[in-house]
N, C-alpha and C. Protein backbone atom coordinates (compact mmCIF):
# COMPACT_ATOMS: atom_id res chain seq x y z
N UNK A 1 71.09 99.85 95.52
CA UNK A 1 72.31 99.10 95.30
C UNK A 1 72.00 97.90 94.42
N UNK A 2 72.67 97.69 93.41
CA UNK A 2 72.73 96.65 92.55
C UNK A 2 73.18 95.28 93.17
N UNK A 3 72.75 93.99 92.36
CA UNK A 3 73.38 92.52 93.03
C UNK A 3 73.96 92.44 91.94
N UNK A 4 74.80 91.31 92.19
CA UNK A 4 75.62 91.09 90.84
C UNK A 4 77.07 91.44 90.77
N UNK A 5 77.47 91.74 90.01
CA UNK A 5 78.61 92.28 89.79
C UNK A 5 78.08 93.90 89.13
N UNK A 6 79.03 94.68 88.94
CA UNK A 6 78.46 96.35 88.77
C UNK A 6 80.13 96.87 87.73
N UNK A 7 79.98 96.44 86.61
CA UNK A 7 81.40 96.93 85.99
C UNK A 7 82.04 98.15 86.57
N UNK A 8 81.17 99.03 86.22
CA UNK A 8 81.89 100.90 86.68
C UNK A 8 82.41 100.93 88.13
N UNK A 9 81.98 99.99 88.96
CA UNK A 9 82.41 100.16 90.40
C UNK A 9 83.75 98.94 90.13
N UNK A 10 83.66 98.10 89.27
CA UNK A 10 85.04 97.46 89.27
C UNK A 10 86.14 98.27 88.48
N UNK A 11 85.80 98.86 87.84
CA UNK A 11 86.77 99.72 86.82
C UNK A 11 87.57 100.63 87.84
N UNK A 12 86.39 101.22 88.69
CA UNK A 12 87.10 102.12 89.78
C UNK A 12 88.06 101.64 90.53
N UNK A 13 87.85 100.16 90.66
CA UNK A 13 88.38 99.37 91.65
C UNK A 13 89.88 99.08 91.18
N UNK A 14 89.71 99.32 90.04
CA UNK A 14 91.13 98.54 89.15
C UNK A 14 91.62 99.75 89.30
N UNK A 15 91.22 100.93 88.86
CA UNK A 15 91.96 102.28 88.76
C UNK A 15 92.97 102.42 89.89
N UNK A 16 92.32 102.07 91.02
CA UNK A 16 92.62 102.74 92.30
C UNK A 16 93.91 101.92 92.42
N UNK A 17 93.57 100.50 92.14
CA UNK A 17 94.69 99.70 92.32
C UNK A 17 96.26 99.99 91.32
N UNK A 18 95.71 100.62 90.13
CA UNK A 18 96.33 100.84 89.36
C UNK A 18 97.18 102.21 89.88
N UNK A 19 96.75 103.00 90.34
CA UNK A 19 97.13 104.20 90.94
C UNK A 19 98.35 103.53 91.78
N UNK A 20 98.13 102.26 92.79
CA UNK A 20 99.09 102.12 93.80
C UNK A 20 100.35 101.29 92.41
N UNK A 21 99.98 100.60 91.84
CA UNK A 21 100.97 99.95 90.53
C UNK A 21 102.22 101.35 90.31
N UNK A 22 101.30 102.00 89.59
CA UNK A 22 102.25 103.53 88.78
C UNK A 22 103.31 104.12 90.17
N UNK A 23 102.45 104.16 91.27
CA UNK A 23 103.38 104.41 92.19
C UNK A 23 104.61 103.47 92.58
N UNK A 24 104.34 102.75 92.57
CA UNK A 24 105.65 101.85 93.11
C UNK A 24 106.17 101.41 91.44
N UNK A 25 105.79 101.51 90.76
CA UNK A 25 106.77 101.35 89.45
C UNK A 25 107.49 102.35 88.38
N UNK A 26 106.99 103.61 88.84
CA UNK A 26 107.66 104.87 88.02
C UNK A 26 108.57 104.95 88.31
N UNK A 27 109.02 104.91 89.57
CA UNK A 27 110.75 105.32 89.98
C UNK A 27 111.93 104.58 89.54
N UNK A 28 111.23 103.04 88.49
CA UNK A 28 111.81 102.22 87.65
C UNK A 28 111.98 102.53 86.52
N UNK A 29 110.99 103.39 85.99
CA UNK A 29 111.15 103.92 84.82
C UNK A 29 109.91 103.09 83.94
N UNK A 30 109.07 102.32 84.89
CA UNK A 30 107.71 102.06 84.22
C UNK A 30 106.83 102.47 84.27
N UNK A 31 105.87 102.14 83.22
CA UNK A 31 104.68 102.21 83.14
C UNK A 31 103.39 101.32 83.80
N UNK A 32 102.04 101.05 84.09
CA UNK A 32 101.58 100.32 84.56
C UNK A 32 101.12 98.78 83.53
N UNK A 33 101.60 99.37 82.18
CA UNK A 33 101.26 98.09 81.25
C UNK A 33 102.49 97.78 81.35
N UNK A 34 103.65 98.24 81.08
CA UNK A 34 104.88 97.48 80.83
C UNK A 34 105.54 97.01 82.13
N UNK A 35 104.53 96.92 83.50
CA UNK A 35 104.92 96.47 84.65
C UNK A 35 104.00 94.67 84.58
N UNK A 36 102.72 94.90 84.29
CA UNK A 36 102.01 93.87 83.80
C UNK A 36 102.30 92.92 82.99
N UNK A 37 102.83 93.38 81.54
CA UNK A 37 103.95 92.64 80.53
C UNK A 37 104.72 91.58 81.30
N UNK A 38 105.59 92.93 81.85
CA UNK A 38 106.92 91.66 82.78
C UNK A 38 105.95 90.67 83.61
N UNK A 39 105.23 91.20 84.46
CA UNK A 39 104.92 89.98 85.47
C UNK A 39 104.06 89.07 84.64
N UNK A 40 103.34 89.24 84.05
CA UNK A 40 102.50 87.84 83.02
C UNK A 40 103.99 87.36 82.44
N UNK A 41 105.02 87.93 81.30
CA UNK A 41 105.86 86.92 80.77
C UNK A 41 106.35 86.06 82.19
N UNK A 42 106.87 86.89 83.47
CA UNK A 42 107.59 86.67 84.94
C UNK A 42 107.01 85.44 84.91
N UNK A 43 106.17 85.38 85.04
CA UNK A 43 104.78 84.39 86.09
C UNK A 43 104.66 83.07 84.63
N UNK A 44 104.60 83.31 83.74
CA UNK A 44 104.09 82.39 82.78
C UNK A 44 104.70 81.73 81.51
N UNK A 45 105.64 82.69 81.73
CA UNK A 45 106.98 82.16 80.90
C UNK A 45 107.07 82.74 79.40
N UNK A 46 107.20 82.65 78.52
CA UNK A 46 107.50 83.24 77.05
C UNK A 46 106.01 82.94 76.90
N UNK A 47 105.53 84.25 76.32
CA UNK A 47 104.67 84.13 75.49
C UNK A 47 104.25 84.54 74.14
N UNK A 48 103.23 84.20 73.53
CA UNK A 48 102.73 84.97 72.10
C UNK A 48 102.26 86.50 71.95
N UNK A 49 102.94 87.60 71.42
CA UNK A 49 102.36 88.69 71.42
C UNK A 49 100.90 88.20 71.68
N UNK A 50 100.06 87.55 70.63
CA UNK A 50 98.40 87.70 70.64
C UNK A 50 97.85 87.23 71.85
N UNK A 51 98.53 86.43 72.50
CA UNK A 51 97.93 85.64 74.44
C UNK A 51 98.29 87.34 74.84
N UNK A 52 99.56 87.82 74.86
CA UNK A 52 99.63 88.72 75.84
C UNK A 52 98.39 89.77 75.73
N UNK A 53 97.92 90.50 74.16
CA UNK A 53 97.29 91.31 74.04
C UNK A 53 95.66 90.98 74.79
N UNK A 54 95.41 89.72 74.61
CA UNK A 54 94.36 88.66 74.78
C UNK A 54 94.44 88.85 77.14
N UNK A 55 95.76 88.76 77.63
CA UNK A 55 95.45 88.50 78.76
C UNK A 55 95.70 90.46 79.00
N UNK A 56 95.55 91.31 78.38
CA UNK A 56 96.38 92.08 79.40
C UNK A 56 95.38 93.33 78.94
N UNK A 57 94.35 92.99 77.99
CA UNK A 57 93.30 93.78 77.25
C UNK A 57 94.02 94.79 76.27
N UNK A 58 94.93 94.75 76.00
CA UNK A 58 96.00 95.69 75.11
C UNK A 58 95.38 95.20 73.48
N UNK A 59 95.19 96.71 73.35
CA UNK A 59 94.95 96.40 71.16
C UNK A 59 96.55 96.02 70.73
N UNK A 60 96.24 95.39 70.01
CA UNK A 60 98.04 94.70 69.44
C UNK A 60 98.69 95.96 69.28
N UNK A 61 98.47 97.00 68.66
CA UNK A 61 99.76 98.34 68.16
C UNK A 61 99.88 98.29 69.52
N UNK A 62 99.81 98.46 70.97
CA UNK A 62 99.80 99.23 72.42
C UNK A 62 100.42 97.75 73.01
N UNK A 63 100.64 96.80 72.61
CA UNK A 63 101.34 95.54 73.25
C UNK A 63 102.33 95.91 72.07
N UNK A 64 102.48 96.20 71.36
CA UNK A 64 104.06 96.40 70.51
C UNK A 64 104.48 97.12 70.93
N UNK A 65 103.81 98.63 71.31
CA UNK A 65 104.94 99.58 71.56
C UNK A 65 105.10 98.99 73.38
N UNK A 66 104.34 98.60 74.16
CA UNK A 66 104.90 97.86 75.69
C UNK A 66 106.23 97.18 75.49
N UNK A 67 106.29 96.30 74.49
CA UNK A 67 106.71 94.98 74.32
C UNK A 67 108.00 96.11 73.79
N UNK A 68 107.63 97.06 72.66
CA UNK A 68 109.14 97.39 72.41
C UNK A 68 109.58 97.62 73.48
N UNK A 69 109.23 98.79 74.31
CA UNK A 69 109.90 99.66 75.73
C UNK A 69 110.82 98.74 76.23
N UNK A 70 110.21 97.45 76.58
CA UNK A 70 110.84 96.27 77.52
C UNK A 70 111.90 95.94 76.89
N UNK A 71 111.89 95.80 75.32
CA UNK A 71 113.08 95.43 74.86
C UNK A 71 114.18 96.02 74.77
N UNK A 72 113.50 97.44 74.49
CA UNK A 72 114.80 98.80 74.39
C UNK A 72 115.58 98.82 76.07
N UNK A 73 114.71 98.45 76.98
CA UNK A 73 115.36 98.42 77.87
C UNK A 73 116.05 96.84 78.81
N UNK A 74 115.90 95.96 78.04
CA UNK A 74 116.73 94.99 77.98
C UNK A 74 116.04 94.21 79.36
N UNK A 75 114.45 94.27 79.24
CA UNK A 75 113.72 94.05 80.36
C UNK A 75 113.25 92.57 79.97
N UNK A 76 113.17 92.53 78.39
CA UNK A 76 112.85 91.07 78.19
C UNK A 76 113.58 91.00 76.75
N UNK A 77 113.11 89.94 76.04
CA UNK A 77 113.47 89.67 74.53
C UNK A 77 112.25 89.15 73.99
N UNK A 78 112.14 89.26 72.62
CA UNK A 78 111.37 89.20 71.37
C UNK A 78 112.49 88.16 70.49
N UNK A 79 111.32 86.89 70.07
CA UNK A 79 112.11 85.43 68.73
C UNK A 79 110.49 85.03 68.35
N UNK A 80 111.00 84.55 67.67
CA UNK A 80 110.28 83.79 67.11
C UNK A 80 109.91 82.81 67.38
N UNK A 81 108.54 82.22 67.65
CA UNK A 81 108.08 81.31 67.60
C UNK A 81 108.91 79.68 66.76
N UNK A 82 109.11 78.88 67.70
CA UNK A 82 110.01 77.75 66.73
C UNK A 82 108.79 77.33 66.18
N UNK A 83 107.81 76.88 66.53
CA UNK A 83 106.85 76.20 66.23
C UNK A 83 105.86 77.17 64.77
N UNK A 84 105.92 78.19 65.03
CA UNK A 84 104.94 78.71 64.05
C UNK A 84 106.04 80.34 63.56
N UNK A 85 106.51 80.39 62.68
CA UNK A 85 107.53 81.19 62.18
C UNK A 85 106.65 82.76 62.53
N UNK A 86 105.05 82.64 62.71
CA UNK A 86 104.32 83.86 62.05
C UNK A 86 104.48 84.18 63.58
N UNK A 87 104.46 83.65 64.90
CA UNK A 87 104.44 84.35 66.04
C UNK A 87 105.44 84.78 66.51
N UNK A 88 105.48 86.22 67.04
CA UNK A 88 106.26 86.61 68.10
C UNK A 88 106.06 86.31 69.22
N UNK A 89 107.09 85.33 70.16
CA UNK A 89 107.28 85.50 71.37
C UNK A 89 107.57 86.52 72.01
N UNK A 90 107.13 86.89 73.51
CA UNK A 90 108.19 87.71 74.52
C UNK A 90 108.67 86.82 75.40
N UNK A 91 109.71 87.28 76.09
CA UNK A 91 110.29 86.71 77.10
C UNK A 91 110.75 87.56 78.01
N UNK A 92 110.90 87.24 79.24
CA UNK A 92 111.61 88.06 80.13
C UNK A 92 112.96 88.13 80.78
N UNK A 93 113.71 89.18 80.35
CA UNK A 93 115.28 88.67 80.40
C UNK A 93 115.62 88.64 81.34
N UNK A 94 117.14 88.21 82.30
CA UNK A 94 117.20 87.78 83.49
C UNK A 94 116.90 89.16 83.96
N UNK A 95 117.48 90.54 83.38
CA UNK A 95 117.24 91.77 83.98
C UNK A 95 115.99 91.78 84.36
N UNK A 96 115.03 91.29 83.51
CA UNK A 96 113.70 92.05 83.76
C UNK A 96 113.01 91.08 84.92
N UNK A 97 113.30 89.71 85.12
CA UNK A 97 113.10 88.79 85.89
C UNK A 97 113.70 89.44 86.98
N UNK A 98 114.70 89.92 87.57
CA UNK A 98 115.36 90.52 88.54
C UNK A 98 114.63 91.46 89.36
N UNK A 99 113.98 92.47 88.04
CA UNK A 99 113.57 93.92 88.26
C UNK A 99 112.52 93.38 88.93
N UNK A 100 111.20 92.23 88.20
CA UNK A 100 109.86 91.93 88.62
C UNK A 100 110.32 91.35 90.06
N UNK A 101 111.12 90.49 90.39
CA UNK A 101 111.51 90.12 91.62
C UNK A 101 111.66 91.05 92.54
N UNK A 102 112.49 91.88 92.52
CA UNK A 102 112.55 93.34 93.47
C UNK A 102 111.19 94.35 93.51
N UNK A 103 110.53 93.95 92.47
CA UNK A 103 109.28 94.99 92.54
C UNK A 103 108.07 94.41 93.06
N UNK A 104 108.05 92.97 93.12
CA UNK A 104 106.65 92.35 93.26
C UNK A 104 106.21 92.72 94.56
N UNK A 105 106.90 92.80 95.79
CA UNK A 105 106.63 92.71 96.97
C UNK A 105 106.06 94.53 97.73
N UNK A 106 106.76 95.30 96.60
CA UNK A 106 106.37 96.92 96.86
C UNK A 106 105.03 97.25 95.91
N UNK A 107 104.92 96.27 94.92
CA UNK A 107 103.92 96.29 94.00
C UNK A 107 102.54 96.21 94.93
N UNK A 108 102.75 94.79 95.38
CA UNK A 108 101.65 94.33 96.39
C UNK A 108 101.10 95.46 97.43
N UNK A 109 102.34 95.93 98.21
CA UNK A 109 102.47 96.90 99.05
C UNK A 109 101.25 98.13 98.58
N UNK A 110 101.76 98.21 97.35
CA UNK A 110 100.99 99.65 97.70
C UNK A 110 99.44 99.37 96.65
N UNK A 111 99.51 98.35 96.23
CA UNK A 111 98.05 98.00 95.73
C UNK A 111 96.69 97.57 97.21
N UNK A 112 97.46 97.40 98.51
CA UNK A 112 97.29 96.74 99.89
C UNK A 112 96.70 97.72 100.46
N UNK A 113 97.64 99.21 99.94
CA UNK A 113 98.03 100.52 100.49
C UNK A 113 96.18 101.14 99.82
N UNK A 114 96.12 100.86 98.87
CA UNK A 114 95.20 101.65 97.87
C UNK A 114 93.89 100.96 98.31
N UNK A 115 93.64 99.67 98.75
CA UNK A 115 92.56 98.82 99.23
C UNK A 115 91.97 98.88 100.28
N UNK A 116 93.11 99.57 101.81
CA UNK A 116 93.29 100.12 102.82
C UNK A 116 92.67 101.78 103.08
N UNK A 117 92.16 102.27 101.86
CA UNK A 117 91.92 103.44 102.14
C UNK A 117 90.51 103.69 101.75
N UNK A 118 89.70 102.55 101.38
CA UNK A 118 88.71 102.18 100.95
C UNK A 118 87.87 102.62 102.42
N UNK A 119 86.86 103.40 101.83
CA UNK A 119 85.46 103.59 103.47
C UNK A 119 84.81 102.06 103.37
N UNK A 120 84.11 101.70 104.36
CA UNK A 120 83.11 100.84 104.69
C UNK A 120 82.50 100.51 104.09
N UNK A 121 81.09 101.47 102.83
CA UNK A 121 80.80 100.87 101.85
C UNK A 121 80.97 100.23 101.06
N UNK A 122 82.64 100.91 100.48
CA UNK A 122 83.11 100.17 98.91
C UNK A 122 83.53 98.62 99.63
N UNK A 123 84.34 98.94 100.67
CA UNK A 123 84.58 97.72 101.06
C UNK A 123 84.00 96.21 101.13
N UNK A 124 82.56 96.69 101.90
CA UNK A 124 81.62 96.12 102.05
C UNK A 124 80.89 95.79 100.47
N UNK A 125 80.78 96.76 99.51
CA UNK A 125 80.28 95.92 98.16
C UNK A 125 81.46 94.93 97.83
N UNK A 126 82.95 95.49 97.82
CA UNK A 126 83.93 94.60 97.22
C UNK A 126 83.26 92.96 98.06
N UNK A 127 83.61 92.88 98.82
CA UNK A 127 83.49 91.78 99.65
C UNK A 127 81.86 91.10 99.09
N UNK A 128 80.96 92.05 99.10
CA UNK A 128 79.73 91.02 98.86
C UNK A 128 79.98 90.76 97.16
N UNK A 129 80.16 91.53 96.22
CA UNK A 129 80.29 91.10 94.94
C UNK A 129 81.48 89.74 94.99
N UNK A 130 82.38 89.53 95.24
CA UNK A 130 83.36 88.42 95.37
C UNK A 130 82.92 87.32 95.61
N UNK A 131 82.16 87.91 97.02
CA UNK A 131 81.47 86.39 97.54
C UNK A 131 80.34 85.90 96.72
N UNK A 132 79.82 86.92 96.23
CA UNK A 132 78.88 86.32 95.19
C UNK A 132 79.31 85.59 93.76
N UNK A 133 80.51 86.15 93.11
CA UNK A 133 81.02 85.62 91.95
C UNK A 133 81.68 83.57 92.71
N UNK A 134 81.96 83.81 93.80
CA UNK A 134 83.11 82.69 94.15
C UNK A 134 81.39 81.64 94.39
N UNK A 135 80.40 81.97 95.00
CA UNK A 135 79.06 81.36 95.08
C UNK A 135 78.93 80.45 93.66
N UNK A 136 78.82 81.29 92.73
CA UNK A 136 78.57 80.79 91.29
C UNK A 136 79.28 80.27 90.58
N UNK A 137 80.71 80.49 91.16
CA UNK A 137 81.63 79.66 90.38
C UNK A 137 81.91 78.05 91.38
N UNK A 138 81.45 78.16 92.78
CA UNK A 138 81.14 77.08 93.27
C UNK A 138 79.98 76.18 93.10
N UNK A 139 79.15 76.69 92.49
CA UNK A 139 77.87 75.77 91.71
C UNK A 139 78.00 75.35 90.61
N UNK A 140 79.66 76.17 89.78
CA UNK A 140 79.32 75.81 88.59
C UNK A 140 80.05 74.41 87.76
């Protein structure tokens, strides 16, 4: 067993979580990026296409076509930057603010659901890798 942190066992970790996301957000008619979209604009307010691509690991073409979906479906809006003409903002429209509101709490649910089904081991690394990252970021 490795110390440290172990990427491929976090990737899994995200997957799994991601698995419980798609579930509780398809029957909306989302996807697991254009569920992420909403809750970063939700949570953080209008942002710059390039922050979003930047927080959400999306190559810019794959945050345009997210960013369109949301718009075609009147989940957020796209302006312009007042400050710098060259950026696109997103925003999240009251619909899509609504939708993230009604979804956050089933979101959680079944990401809870997906963490819950974890054996003893994974568990037990999740927990020691954490405590080890929160160690180092308390020294640092």
């Amino acid at each position: 067993m490795t110390s440290g942190l172990d990427a491929l066992f976090l990737r899994r970790m995200a997957a799994r979580l991601d698995r419980g996301v798609a579930a509780a957000v398809r029957e909306h008619g989302l996807t697991v990026d254009q569920w992420r979209m909403l809750d970063l604009v939700a949570d953080a307010g209008p942002l710059p296409m390039a922050a979003l691509c930047e927080e959400l690991s999306l190559a810019g073409a794959t945050a345009t076509r997210v960013a369109d979906r949301l718009v075609a479906e009147a989940l957020a809006s796209r302006s312009i930057d007042g400050t710098d003409r060259r950026r696109v903002v997103l925003r999240g429209s009251e619909r899509g603010l609504e939708l993230r509101e009604k979804l956050s709490a089933e979101v959680e649910q079944a990401q809870t659901q997906q963490l819950d089904t974890l054996g003893e081991t994974d568990r037990g690394r999740l927990v020691r890798m954490f405590g080890s990252v929160a160690e180092q970021v308390g020294t640092a």
